[in-house]
PDB file of N, CA and C in Angstrom:
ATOM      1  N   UNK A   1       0.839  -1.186   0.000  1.00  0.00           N
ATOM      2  CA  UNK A   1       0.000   0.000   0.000  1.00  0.00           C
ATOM      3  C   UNK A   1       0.882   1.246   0.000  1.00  0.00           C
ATOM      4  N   UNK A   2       0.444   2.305  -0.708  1.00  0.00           N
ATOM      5  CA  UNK A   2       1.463   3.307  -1.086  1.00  0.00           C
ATOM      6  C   UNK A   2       0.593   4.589  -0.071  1.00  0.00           C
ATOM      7  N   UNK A   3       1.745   5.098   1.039  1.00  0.00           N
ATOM      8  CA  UNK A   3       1.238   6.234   1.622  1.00  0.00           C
ATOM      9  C   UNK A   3       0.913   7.609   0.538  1.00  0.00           C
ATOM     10  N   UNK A   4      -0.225   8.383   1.665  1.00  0.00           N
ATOM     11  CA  UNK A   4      -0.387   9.049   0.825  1.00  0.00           C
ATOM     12  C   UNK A   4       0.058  10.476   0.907  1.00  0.00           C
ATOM     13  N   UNK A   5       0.516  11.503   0.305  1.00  0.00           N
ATOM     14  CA  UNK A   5       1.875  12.460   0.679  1.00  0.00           C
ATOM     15  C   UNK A   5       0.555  13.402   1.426  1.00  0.00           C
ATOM     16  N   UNK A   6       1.522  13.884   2.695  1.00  0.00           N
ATOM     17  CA  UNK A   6       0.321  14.872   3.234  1.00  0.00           C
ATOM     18  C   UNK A   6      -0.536  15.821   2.893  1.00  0.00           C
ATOM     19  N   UNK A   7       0.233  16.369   1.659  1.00  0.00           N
ATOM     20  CA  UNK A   7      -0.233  17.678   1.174  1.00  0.00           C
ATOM     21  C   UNK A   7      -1.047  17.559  -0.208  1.00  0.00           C
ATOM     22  N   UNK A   8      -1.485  16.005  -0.250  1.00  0.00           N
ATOM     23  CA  UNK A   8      -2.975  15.408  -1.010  1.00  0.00           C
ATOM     24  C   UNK A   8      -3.543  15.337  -0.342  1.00  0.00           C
ATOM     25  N   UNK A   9      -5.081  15.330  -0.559  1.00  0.00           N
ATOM     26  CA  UNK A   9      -6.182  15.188  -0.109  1.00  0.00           C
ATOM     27  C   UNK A   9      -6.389  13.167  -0.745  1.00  0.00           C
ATOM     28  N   UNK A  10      -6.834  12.942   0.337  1.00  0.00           N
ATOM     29  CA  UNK A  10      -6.844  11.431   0.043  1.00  0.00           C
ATOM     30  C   UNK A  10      -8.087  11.110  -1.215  1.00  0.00           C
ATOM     31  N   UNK A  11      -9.038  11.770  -1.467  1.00  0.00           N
ATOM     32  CA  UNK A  11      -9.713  11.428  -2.877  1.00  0.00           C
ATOM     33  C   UNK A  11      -8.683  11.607  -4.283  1.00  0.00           C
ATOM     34  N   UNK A  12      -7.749  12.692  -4.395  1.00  0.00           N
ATOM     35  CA  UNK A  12      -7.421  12.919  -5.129  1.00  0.00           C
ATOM     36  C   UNK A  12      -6.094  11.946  -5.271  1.00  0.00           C
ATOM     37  N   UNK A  13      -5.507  11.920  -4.314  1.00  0.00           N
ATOM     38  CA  UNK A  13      -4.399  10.791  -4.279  1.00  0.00           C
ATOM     39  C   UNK A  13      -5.001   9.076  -4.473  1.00  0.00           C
ATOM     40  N   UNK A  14      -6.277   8.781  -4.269  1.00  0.00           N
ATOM     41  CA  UNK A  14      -7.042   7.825  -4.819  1.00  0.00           C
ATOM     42  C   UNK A  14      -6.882   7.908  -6.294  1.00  0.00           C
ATOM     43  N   UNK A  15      -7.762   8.792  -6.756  1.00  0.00           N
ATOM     44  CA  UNK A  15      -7.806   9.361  -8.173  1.00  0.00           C
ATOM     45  C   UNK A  15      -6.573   8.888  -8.900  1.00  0.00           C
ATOM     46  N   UNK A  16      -5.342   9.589  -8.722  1.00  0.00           N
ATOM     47  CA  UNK A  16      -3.862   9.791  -8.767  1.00  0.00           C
ATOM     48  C   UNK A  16      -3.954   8.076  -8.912  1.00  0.00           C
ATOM     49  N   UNK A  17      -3.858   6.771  -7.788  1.00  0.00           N
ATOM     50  CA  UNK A  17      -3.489   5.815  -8.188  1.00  0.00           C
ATOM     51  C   UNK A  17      -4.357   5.123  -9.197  1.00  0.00           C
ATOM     52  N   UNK A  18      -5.106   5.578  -9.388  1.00  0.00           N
ATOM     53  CA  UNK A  18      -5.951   4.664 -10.098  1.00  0.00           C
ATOM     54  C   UNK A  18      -5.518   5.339 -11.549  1.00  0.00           C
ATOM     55  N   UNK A  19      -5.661   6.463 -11.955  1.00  0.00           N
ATOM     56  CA  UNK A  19      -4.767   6.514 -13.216  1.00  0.00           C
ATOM     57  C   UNK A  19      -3.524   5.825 -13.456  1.00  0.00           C
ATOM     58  N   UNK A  20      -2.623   5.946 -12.701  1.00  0.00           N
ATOM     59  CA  UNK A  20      -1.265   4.845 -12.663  1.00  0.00           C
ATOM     60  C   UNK A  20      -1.437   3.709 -13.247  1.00  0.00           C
ATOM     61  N   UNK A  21      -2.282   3.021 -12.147  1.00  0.00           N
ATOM     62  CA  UNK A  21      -2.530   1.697 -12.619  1.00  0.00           C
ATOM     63  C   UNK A  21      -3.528   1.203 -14.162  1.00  0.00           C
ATOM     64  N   UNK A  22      -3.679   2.364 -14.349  1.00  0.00           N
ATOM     65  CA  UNK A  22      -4.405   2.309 -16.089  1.00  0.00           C
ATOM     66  C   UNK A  22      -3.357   2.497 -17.061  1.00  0.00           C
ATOM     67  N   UNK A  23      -2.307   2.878 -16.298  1.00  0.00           N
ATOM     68  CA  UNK A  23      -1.270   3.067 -17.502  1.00  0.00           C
ATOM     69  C   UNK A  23      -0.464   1.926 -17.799  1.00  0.00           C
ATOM     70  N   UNK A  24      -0.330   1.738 -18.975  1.00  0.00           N
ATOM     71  CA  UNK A  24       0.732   0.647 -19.469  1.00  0.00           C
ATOM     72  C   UNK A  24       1.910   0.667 -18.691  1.00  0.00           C
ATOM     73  N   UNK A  25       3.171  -0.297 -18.794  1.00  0.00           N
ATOM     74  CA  UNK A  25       4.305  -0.167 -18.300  1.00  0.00           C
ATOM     75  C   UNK A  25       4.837   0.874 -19.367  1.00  0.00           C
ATOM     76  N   UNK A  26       4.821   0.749 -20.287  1.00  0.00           N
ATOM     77  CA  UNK A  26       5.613   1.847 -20.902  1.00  0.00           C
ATOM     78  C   UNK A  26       5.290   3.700 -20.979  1.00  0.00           C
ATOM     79  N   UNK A  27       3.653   3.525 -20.699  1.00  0.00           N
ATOM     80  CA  UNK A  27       3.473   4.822 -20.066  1.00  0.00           C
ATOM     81  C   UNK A  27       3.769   5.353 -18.977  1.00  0.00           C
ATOM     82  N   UNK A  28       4.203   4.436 -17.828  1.00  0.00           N
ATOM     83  CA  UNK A  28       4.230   4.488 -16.300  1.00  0.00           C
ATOM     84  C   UNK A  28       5.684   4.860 -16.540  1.00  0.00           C
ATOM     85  N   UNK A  29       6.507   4.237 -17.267  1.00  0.00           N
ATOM     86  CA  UNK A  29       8.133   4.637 -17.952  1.00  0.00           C
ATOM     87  C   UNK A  29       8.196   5.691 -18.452  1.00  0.00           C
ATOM     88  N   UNK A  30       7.376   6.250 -19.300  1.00  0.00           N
ATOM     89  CA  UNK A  30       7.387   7.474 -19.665  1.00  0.00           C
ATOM     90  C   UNK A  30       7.193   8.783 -18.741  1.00  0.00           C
ATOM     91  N   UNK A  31       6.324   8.335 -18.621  1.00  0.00           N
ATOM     92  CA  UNK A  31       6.089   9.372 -16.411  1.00  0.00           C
ATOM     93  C   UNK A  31       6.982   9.755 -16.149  1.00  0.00           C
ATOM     94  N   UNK A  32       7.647   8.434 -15.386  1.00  0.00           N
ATOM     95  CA  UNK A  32       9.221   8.819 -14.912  1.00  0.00           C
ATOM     96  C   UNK A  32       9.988   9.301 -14.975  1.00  0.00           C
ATOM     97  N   UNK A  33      10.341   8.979 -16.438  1.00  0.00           N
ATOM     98  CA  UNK A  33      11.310   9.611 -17.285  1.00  0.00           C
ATOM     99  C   UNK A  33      11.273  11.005 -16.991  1.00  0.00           C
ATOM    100  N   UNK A  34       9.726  11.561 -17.529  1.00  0.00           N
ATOM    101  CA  UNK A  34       9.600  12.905 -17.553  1.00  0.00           C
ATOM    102  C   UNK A  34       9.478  13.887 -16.102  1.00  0.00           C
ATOM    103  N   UNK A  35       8.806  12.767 -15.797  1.00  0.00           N
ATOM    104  CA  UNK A  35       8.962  13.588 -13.743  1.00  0.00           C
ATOM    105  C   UNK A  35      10.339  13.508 -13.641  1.00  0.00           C
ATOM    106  N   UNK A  36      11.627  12.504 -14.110  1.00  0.00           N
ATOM    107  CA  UNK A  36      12.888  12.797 -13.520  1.00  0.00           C
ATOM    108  C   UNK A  36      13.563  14.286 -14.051  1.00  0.00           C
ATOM    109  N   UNK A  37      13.380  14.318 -15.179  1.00  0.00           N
ATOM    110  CA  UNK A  37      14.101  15.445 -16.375  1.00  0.00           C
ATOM    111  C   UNK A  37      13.317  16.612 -16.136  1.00  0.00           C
ATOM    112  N   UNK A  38      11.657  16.660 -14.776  1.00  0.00           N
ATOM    113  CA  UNK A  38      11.714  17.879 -14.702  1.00  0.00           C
ATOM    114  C   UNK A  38      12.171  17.930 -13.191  1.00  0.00           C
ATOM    115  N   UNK A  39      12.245  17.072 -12.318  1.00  0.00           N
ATOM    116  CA  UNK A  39      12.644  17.736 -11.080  1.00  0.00           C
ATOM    117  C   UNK A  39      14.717  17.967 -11.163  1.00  0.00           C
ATOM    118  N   UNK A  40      15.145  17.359 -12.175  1.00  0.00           N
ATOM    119  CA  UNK A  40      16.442  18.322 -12.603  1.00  0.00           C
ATOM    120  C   UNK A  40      16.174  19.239 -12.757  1.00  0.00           C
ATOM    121  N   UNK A  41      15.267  19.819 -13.928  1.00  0.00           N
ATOM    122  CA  UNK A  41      15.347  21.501 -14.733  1.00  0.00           C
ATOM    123  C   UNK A  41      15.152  22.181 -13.041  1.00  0.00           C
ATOM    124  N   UNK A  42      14.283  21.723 -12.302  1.00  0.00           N
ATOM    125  CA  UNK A  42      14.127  22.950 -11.229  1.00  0.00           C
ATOM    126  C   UNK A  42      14.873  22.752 -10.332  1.00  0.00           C
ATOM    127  N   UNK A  43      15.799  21.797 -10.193  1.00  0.00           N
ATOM    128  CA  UNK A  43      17.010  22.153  -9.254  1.00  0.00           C
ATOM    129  C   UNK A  43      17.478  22.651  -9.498  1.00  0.00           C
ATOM    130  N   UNK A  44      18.301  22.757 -11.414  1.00  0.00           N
ATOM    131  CA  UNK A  44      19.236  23.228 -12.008  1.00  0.00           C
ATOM    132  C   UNK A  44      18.722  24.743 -11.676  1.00  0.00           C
ATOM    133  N   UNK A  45      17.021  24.861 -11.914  1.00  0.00           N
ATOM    134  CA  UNK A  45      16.967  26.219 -11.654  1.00  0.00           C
ATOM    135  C   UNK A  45      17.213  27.068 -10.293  1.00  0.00           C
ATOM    136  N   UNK A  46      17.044  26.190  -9.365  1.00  0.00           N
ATOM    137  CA  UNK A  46      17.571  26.409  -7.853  1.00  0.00           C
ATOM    138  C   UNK A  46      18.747  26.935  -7.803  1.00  0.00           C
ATOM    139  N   UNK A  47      19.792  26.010  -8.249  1.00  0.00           N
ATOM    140  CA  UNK A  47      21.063  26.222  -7.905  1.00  0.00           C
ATOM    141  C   UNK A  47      21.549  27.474  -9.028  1.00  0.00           C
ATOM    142  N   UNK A  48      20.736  28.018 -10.234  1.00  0.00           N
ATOM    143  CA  UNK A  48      20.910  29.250 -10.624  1.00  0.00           C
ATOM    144  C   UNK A  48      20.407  30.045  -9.650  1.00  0.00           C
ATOM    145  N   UNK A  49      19.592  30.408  -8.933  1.00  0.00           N
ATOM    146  CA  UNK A  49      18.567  31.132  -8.579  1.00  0.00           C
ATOM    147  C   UNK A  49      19.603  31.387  -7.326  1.00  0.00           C
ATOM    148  N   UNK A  50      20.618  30.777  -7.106  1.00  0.00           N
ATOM    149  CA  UNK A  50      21.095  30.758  -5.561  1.00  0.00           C
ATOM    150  C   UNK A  50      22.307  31.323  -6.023  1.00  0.00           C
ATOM    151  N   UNK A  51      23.046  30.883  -7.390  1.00  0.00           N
ATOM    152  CA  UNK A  51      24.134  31.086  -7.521  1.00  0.00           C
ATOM    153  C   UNK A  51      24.231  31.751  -9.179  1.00  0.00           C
ATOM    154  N   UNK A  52      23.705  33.195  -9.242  1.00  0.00           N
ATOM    155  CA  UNK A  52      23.252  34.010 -10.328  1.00  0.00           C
ATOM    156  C   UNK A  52      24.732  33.938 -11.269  1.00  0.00           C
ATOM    157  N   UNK A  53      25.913  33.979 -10.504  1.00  0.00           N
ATOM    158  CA  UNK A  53      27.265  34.242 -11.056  1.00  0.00           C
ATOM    159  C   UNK A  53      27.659  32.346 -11.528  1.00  0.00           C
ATOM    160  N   UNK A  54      27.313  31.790 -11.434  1.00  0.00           N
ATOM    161  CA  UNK A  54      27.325  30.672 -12.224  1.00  0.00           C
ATOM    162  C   UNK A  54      27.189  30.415 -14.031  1.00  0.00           C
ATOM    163  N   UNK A  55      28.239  29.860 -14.429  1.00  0.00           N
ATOM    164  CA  UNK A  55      28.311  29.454 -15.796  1.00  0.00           C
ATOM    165  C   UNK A  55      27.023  28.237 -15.876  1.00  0.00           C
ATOM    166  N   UNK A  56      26.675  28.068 -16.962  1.00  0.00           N
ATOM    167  CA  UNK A  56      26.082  27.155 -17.448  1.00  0.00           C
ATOM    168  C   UNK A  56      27.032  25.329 -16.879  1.00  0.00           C
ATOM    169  N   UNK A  57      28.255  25.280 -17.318  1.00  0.00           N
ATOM    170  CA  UNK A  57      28.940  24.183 -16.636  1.00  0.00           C
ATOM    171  C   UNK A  57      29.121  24.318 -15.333  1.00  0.00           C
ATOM    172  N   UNK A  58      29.018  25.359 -14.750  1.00  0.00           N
ATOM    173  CA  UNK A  58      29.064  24.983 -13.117  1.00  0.00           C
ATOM    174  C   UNK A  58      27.875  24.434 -12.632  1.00  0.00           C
ATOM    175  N   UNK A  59      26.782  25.105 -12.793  1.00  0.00           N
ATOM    176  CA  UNK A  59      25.660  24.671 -12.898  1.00  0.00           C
ATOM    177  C   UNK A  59      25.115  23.319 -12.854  1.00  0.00           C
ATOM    178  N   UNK A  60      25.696  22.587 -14.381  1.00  0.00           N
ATOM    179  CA  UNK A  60      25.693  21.307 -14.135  1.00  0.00           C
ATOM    180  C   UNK A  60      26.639  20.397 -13.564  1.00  0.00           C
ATOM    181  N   UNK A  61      27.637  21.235 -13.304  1.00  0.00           N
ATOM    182  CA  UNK A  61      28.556  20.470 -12.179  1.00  0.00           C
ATOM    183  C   UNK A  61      28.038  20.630 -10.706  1.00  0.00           C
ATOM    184  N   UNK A  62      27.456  21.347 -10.240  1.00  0.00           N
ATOM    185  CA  UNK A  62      26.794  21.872  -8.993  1.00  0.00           C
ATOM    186  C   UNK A  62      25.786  20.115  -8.973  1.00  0.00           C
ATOM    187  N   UNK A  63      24.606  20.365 -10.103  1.00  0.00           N
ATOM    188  CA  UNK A  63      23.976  19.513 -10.145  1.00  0.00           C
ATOM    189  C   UNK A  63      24.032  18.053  -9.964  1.00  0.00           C
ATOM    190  N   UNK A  64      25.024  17.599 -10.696  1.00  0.00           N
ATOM    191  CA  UNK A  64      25.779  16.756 -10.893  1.00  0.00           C
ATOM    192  C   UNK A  64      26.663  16.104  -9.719  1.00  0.00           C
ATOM    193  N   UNK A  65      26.739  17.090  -8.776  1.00  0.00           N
ATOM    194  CA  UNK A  65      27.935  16.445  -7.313  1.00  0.00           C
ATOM    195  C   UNK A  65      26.573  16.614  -6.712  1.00  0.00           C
ATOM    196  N   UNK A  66      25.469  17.371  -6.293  1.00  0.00           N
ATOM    197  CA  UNK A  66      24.031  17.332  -5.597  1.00  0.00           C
ATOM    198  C   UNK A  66      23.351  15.779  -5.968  1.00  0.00           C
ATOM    199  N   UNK A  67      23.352  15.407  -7.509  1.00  0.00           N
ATOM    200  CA  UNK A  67      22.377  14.028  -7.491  1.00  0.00           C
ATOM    201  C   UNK A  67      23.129  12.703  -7.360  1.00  0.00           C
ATOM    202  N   UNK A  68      24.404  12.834  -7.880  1.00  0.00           N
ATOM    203  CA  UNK A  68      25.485  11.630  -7.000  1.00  0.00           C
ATOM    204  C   UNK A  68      26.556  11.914  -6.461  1.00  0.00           C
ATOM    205  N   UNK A  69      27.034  12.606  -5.972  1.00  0.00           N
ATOM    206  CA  UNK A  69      27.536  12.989  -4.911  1.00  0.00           C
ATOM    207  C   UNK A  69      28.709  13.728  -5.497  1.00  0.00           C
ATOM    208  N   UNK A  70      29.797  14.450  -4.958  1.00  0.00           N
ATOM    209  CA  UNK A  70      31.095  15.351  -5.565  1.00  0.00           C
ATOM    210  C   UNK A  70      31.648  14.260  -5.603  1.00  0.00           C
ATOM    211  N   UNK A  71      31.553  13.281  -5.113  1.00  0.00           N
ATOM    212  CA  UNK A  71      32.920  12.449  -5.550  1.00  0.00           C
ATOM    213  C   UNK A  71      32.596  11.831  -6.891  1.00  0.00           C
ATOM    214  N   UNK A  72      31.602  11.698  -7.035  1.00  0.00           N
ATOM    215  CA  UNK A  72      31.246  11.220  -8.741  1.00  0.00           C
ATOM    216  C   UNK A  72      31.497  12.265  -9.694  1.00  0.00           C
ATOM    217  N   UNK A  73      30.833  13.222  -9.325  1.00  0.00           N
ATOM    218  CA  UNK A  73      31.582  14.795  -9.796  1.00  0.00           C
ATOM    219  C   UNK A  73      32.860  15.031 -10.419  1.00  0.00           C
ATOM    220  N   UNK A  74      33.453  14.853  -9.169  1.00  0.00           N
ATOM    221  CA  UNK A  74      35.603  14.498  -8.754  1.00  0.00           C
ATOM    222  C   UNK A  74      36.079  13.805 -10.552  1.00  0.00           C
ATOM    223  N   UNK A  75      35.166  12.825 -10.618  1.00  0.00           N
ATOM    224  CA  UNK A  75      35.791  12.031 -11.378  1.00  0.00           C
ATOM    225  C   UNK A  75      35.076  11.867 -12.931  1.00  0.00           C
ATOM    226  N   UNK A  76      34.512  12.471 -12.673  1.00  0.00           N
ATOM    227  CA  UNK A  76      33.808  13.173 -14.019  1.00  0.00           C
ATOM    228  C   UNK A  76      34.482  14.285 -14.763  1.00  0.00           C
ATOM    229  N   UNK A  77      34.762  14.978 -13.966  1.00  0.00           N
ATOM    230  CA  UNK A  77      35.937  16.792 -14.396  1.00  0.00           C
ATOM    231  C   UNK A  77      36.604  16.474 -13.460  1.00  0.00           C
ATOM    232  N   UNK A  78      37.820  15.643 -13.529  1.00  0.00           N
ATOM    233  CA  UNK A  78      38.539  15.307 -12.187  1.00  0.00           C
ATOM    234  C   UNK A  78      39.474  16.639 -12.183  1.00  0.00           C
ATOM    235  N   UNK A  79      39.894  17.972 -13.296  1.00  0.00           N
ATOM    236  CA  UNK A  79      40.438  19.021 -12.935  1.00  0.00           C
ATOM    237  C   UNK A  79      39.124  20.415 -12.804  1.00  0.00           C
ATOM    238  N   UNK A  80      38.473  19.659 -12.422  1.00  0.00           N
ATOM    239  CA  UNK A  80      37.428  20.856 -12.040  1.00  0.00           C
ATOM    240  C   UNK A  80      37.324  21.119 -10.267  1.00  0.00           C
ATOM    241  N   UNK A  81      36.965  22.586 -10.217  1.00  0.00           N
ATOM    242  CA  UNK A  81      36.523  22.363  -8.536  1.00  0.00           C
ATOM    243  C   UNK A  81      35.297  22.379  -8.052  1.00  0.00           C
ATOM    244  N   UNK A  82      34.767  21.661  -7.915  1.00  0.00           N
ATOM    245  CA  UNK A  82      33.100  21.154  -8.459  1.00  0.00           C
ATOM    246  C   UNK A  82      32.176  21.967  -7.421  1.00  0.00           C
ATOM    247  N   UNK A  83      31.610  23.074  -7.957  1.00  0.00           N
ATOM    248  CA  UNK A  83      31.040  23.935  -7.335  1.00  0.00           C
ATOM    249  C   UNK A  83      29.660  23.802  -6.598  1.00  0.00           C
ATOM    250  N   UNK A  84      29.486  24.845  -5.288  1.00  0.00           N
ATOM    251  CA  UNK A  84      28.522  24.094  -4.229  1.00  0.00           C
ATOM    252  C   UNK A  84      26.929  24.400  -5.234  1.00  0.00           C
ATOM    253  N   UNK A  85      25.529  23.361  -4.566  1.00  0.00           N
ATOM    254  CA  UNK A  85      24.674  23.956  -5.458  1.00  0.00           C
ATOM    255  C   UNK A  85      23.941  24.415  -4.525  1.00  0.00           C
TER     256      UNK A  85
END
């Protein structure tokens, strides 16, 4: 059974699963996909919003040490200094 996030109202988070479960696996994949690629854009936009003097590559280096950690970062641009986000 999947809790339901506080800040739904439990009809609508009903609602919410029952579309899910109408969706194919490959629509339920597609979801994902797209819920993942937007809760990036609005971090990425966070960590602009915080850090205005940021390049476009810091940015996604910021991002990038935030969703797996600086040490994945490290070794991704291992001569970069992988900036906070």
């Amino acid at each position: 059974m999947m809790m339901r996030p506080r800040d739904t109202h439990a009809d609508a988070h009903e609602m919410q699963l029952r579309l899910y479960r109408g969706m194919s696996a490959s629509e339920r994949s597609e979801l994902a996909l797209r819920m993942s690629d937007d809760i990036r854009q609005v971090t990425a936009e966070g960590i602009r919003s915080r850090h205005p003097d940021y390049s476009a590559m810091d940015v996604r280096q910021a991002l990038v040490g935030l969703l797996y950690g600086r040490d994945v970062a490290a070794r991704v641009w291992p001569n970069a200094k992988i900036p906070l986000p």
